[in-house]
C-alpha atoms as a PDB file:
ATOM      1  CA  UNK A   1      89.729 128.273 109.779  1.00  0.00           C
ATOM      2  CA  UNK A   2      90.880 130.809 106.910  1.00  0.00           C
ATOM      3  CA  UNK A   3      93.636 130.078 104.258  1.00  0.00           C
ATOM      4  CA  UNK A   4      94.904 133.215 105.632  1.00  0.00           C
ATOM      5  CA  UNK A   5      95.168 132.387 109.356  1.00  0.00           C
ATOM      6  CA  UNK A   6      96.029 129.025 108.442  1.00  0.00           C
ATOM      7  CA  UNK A   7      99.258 130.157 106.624  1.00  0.00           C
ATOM      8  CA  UNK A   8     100.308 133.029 108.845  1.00  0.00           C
ATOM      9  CA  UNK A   9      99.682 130.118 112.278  1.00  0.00           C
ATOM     10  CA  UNK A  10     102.819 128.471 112.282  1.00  0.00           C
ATOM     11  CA  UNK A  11     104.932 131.434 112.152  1.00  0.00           C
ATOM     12  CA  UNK A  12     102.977 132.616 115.366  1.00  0.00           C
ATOM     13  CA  UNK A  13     103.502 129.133 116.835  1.00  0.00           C
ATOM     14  CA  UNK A  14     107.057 129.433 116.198  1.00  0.00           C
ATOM     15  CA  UNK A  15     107.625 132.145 117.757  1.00  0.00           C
ATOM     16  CA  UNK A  16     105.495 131.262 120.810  1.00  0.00           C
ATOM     17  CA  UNK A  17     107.434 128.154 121.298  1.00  0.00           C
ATOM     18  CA  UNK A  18     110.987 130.388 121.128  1.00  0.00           C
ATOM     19  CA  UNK A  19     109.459 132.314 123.729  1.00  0.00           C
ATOM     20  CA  UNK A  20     108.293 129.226 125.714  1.00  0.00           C
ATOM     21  CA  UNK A  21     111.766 127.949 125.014  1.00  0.00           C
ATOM     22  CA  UNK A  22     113.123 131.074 126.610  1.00  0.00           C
ATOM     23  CA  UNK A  23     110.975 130.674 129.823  1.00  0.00           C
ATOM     24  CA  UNK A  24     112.460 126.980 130.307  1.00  0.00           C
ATOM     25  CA  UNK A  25     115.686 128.118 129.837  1.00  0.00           C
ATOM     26  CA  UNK A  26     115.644 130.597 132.896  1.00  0.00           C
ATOM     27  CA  UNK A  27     113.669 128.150 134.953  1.00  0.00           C
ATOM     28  CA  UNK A  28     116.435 125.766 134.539  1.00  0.00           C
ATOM     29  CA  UNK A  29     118.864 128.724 135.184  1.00  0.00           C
ATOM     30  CA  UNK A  30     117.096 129.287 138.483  1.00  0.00           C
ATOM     31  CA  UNK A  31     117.316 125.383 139.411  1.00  0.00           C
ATOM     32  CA  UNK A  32     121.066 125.368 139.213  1.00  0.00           C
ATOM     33  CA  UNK A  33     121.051 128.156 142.403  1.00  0.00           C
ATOM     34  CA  UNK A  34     118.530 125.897 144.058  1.00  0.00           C
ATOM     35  CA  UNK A  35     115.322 127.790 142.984  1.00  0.00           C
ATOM     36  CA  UNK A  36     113.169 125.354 140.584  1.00  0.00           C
ATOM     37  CA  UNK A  37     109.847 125.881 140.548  1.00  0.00           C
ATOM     38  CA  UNK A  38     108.867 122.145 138.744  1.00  0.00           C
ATOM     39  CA  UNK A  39     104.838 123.263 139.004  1.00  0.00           C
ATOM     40  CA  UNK A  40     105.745 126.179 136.344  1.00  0.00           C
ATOM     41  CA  UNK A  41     108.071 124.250 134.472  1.00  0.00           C
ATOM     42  CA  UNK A  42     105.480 121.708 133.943  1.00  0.00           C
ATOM     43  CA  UNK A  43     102.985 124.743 132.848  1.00  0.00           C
ATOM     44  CA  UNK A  44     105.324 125.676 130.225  1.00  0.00           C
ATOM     45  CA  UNK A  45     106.263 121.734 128.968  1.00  0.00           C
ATOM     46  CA  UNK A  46     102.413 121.630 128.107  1.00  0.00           C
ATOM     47  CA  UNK A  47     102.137 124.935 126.494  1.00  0.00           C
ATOM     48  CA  UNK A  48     105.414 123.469 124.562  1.00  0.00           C
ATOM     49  CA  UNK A  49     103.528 119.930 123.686  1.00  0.00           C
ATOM     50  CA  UNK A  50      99.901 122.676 122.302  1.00  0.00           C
ATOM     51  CA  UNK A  51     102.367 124.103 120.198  1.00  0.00           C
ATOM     52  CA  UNK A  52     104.246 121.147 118.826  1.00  0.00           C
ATOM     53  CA  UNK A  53     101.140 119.599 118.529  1.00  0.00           C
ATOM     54  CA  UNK A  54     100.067 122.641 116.638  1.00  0.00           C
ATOM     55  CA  UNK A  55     103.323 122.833 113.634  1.00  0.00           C
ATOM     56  CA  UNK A  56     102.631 118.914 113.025  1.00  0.00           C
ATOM     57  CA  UNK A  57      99.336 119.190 112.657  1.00  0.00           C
ATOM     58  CA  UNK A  58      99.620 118.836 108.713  1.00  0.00           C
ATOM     59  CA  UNK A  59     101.124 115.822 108.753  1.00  0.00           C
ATOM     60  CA  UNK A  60      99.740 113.907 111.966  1.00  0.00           C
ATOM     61  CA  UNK A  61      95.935 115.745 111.547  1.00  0.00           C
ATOM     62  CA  UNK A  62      95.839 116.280 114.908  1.00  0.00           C
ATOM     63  CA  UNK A  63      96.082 119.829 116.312  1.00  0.00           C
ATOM     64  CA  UNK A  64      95.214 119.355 120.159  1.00  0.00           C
ATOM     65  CA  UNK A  65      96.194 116.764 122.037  1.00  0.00           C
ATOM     66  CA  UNK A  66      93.617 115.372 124.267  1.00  0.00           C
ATOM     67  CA  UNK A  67      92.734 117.393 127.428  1.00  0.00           C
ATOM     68  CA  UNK A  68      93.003 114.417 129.988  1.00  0.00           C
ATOM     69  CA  UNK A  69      96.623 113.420 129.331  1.00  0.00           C
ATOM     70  CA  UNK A  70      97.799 117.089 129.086  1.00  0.00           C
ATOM     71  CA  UNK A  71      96.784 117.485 132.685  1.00  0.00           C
ATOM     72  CA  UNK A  72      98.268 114.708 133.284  1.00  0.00           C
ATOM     73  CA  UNK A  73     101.412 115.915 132.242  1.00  0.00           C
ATOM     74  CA  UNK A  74     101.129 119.097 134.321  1.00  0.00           C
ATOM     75  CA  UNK A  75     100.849 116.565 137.261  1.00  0.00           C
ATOM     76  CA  UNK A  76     103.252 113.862 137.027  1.00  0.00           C
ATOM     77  CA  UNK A  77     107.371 114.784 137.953  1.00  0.00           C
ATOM     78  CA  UNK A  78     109.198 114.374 135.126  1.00  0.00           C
ATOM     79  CA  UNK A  79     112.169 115.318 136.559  1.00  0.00           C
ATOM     80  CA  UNK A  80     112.336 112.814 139.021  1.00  0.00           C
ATOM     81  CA  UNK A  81     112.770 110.311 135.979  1.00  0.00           C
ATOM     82  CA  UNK A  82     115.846 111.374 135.068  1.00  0.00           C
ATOM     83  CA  UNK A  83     119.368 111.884 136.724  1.00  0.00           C
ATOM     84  CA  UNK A  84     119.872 114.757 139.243  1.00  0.00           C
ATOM     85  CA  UNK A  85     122.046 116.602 137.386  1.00  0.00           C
ATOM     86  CA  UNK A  86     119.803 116.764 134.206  1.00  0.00           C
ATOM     87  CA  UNK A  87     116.328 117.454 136.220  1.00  0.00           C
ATOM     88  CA  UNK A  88     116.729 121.565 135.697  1.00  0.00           C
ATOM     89  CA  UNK A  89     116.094 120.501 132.038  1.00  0.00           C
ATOM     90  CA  UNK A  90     113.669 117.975 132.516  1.00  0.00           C
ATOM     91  CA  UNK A  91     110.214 120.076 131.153  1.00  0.00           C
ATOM     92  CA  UNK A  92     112.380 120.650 127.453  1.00  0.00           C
ATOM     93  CA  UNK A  93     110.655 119.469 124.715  1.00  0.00           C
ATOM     94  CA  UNK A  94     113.711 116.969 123.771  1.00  0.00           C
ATOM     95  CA  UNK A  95     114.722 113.866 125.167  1.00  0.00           C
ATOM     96  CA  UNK A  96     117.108 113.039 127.762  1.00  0.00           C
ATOM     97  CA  UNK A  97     119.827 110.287 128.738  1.00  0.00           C
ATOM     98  CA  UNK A  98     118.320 107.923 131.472  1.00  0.00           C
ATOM     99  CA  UNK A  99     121.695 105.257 131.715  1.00  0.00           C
ATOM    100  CA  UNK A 100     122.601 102.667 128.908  1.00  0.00           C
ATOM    101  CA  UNK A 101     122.418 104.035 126.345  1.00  0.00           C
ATOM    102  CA  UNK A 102     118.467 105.077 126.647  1.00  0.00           C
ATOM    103  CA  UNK A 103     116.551 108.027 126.401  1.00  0.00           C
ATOM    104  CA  UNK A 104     113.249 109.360 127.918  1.00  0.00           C
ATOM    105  CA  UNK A 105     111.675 110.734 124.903  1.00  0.00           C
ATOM    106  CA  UNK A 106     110.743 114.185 124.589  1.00  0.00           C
ATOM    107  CA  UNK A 107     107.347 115.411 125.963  1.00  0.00           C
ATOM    108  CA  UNK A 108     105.223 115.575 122.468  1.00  0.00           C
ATOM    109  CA  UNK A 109     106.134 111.884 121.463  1.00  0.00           C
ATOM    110  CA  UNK A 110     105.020 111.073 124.903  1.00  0.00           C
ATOM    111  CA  UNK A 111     101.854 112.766 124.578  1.00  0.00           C
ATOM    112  CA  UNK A 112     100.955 112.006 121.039  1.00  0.00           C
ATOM    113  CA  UNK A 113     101.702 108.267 121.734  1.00  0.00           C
ATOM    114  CA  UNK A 114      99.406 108.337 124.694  1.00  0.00           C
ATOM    115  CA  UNK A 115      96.796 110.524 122.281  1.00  0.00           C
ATOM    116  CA  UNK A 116      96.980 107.867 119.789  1.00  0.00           C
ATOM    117  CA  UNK A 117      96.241 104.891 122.074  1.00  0.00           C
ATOM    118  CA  UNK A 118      93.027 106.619 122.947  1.00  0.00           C
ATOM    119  CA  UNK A 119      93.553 105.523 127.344  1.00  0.00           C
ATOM    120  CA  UNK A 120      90.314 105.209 128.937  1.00  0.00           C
ATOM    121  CA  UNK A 121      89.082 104.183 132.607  1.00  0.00           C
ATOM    122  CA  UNK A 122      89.203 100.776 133.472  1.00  0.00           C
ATOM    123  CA  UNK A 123      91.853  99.656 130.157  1.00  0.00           C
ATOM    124  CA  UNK A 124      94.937  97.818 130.211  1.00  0.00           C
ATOM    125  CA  UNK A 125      97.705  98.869 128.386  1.00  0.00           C
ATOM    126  CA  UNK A 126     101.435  97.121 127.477  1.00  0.00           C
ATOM    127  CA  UNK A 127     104.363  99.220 126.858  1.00  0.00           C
ATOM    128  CA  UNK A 128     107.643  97.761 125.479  1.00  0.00           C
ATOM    129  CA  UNK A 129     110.734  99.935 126.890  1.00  0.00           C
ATOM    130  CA  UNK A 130     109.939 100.972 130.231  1.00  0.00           C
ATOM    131  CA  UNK A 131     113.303 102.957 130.453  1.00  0.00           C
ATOM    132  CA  UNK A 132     112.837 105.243 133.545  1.00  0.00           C
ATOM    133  CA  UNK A 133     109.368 104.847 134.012  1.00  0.00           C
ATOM    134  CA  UNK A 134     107.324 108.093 132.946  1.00  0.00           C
ATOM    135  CA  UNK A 135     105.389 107.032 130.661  1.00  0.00           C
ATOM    136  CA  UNK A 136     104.296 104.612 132.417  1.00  0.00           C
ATOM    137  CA  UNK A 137     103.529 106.718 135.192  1.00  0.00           C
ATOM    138  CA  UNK A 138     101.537 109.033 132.564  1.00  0.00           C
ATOM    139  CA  UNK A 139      99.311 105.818 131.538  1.00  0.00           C
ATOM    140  CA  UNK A 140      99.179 105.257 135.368  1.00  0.00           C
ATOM    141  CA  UNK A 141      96.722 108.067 135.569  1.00  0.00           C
ATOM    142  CA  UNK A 142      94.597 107.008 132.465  1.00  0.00           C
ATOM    143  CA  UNK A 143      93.886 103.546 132.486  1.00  0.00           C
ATOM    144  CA  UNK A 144      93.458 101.304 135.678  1.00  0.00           C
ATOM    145  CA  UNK A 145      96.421  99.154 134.948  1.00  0.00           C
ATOM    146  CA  UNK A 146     100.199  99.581 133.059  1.00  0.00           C
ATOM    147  CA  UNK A 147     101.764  96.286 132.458  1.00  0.00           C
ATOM    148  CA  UNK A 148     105.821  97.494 131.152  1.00  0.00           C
ATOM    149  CA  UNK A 149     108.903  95.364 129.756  1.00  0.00           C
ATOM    150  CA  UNK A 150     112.283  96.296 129.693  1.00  0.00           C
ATOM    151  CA  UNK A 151     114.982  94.348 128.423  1.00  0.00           C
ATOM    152  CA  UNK A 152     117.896  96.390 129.751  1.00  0.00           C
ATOM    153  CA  UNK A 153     117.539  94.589 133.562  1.00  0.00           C
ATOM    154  CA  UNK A 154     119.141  97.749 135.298  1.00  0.00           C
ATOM    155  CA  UNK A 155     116.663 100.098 134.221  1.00  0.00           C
ATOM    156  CA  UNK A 156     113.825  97.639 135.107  1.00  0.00           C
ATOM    157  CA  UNK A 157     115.048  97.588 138.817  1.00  0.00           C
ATOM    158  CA  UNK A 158     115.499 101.476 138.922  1.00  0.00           C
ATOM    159  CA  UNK A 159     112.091 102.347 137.115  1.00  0.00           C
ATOM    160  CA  UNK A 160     110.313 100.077 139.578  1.00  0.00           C
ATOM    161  CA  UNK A 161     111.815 101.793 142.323  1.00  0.00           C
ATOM    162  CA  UNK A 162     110.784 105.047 141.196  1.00  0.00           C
ATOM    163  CA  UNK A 163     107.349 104.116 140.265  1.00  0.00           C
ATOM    164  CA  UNK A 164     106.858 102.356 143.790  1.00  0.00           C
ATOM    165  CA  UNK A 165     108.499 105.242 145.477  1.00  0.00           C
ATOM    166  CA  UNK A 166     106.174 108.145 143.815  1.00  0.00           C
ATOM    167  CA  UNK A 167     103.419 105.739 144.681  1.00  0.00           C
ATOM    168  CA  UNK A 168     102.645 104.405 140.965  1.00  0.00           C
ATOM    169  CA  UNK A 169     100.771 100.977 142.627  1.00  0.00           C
ATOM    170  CA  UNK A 170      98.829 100.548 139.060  1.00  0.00           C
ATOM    171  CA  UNK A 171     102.109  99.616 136.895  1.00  0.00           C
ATOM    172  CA  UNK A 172     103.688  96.560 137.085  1.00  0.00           C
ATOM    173  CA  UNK A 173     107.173  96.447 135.363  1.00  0.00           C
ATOM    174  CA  UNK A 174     109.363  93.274 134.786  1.00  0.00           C
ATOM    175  CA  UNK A 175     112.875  92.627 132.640  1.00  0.00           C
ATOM    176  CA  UNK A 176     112.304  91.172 129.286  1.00  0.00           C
ATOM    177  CA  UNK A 177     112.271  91.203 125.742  1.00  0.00           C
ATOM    178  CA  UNK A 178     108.908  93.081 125.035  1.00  0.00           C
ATOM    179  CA  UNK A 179     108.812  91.663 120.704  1.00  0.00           C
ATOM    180  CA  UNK A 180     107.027  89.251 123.163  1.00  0.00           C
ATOM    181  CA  UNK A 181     104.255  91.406 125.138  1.00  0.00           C
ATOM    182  CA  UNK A 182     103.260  89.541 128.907  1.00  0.00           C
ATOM    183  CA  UNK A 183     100.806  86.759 127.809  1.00  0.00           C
ATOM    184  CA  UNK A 184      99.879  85.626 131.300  1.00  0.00           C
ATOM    185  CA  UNK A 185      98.386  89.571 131.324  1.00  0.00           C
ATOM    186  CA  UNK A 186      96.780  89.843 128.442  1.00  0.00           C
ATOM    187  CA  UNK A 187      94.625  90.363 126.871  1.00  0.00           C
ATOM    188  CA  UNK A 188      95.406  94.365 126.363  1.00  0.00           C
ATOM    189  CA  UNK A 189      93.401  97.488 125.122  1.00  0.00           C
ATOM    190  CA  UNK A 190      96.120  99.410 124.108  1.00  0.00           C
ATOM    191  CA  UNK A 191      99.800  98.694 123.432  1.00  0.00           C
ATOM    192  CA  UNK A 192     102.662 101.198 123.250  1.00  0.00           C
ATOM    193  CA  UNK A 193     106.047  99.887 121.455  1.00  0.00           C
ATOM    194  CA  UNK A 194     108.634 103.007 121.726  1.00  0.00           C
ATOM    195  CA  UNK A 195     111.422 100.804 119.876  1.00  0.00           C
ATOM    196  CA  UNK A 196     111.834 100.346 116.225  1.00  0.00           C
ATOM    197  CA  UNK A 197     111.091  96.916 113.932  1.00  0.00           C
ATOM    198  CA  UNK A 198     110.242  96.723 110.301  1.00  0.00           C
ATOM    199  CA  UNK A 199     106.828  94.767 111.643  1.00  0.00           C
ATOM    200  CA  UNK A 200     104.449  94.443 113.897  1.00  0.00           C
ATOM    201  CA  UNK A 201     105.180  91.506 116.047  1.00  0.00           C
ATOM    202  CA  UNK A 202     102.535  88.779 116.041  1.00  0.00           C
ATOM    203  CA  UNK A 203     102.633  88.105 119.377  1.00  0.00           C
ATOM    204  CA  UNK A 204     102.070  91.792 120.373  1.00  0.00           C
ATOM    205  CA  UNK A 205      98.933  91.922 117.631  1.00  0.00           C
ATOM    206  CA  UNK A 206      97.570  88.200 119.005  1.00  0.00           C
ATOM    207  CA  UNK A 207      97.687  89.938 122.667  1.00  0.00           C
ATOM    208  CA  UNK A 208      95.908  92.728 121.479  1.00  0.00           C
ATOM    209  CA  UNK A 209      92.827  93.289 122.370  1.00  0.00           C
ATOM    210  CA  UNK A 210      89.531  93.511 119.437  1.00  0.00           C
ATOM    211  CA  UNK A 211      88.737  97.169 118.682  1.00  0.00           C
ATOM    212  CA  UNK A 212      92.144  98.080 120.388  1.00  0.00           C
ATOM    213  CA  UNK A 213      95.251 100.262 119.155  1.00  0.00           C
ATOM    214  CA  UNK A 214      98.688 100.120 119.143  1.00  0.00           C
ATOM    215  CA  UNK A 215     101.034 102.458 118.488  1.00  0.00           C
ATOM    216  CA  UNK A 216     104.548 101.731 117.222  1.00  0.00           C
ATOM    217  CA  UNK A 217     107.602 102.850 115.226  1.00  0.00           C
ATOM    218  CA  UNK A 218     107.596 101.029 112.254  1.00  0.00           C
ATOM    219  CA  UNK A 219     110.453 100.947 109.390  1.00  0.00           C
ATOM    220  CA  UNK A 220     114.757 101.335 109.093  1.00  0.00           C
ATOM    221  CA  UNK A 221     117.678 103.485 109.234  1.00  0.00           C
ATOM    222  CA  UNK A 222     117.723 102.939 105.354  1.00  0.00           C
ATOM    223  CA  UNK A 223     113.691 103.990 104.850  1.00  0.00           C
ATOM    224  CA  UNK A 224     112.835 105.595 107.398  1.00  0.00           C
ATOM    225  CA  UNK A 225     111.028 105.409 110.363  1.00  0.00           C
ATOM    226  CA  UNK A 226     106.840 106.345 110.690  1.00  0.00           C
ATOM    227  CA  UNK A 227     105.167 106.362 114.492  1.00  0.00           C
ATOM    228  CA  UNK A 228     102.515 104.199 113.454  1.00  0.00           C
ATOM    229  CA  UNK A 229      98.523 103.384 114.720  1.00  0.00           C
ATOM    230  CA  UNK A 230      97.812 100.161 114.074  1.00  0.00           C
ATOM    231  CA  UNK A 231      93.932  99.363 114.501  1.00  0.00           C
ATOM    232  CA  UNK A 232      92.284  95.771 115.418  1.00  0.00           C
ATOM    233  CA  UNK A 233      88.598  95.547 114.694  1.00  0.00           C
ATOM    234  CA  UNK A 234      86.365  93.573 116.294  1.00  0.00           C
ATOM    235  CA  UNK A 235      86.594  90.851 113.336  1.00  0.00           C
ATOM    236  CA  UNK A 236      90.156  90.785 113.917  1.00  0.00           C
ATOM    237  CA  UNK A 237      91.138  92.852 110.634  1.00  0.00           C
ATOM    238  CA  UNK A 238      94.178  95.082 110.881  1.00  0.00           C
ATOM    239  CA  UNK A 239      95.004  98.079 109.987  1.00  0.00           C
ATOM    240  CA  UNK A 240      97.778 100.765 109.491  1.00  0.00           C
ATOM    241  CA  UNK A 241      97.957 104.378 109.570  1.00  0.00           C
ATOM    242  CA  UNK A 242     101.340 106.331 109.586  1.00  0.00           C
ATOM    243  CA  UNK A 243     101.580 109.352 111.882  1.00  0.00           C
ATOM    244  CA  UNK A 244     104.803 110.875 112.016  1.00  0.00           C
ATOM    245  CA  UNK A 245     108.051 110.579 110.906  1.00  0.00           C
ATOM    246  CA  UNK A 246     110.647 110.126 113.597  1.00  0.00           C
ATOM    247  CA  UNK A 247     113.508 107.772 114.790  1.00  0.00           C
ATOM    248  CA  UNK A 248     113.334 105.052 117.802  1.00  0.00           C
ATOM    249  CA  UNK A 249     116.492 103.200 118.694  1.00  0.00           C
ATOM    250  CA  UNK A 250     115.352  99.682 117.307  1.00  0.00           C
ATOM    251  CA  UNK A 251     114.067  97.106 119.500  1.00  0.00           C
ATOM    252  CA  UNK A 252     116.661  94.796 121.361  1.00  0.00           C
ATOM    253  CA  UNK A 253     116.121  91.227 122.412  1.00  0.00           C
ATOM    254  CA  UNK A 254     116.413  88.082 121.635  1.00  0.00           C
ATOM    255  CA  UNK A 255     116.291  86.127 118.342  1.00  0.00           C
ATOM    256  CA  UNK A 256     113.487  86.462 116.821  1.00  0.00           C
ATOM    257  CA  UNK A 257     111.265  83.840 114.399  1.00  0.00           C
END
């Protein structure tokens, strides 16, 4: 690619994504007479999540997000993850309030997080912070089995609710403090943490499968917070690679040691 087209790129992206933005805005202006067309909005969200993808390229180094989980994304209902009255603007790239206190994140972090993990046939994968269930229902698709804590009991019971109700029979979600991962499950091939901690916990990395990747927010409200891919090779060594910078609500639970 040209120094040239590289440097005129992100105005075009820009200015596709305010048009995309445009387009979600009237589909969500439709909903509210009772017109949504979800299949379209979905078309757009992953045209957003290109895009996004895209602008961050120069700092994450990745420019396309992988194929499989964007037409994944076209697939799965986001907006029946989130409250009624917010599902017109449930295919925005931004988050959204899901009940105390907890968000469903926005679209890109979804995807890049999945991206990162690398979800193939036949994995397992461990995701703290179930929170309404999407993502997990996103993984559902990728890997033959989701395994999902959520300390917040409330939105345990309603995410499993949803996921049994749209059919998701491959996650299995439980209440919990998720610093602690689901030992009687694992090992895993992939683990998703979408809180913040200033480490990796050691029982997440011990249930961690060799050669597998997890992907977590990693730092403070006083440094900063990098989505980070943290790599175990098949000896066992560990390492780190920061992504992104961006800013989780930090992990809640128990005490920890």
């Amino acid at each position: 690619m040209g120094k040239r087209y590289r440097a005129v790129l992100p105005a075009i992206a820009q200015g596709l994504c305010a048009a995309l933005l445009v387009a979600v805005l009237a589909t969500a202006a439709r909903a509210q007479n009772g017109d949504m067309d979800y299949a379209r909005a979905r078309a757009i969200m992953v045209q957003m999540i290109q895009i996004e993808a895209l602008l961050s390229s120069a700092v994450t180094g990745i420019e396309q997000i992988d194929a499989r989980i964007l037409e994944v994304m076209a697939e799965v209902p986001r907006h029946d993850f989130v409250p009624a009255d917010l599902q017109p603007y449930a295919y925005g790239n931004h988050p959204l309030p899901v009940g105390h206190g907890q968000n469903v994140a926005a679209p890109y972090l979804v995807a890049l997080m999945t991206h990162l993990i690398d979800p193939q046939p036949g994995d397992a994968v461990f995701e703290t912070g179930t929170g309404a269930g999407y993502h997990a229902a996103v993984l559902a698709h990728l890997v033959d089995k989701v395994y999902s804590v959520e300390v917040i009991e409330p939105l345990a019971m309603a995410a499993r609710a949803t996921l049994d109700r749209l059919g998701y029979d491959r996650v299995e979600v439980r209440a919990g403090d998720g610093y602690y991962g689901w030992p009687s499950k694992a090992p895993f091939d992939a683990i998703i943490v979408k809180e913040a901690l200033d480490h990796v916990p050691p029982p997440l990395l011990e249930q961690l499968k060799p050669g597998g990747r997890m992907v977590i927010p990693l730092g403070s409200e006083l440094n900063g917070q990098f989505l980070t891919l943290v790599e175990k090779s098949l000896d066992g060594t560990i390492t780190k690679r920061r992504v992104l910078p961006v800013r989780f609500s930090v992990l809640q639970g128990g005490e920890r040691t």
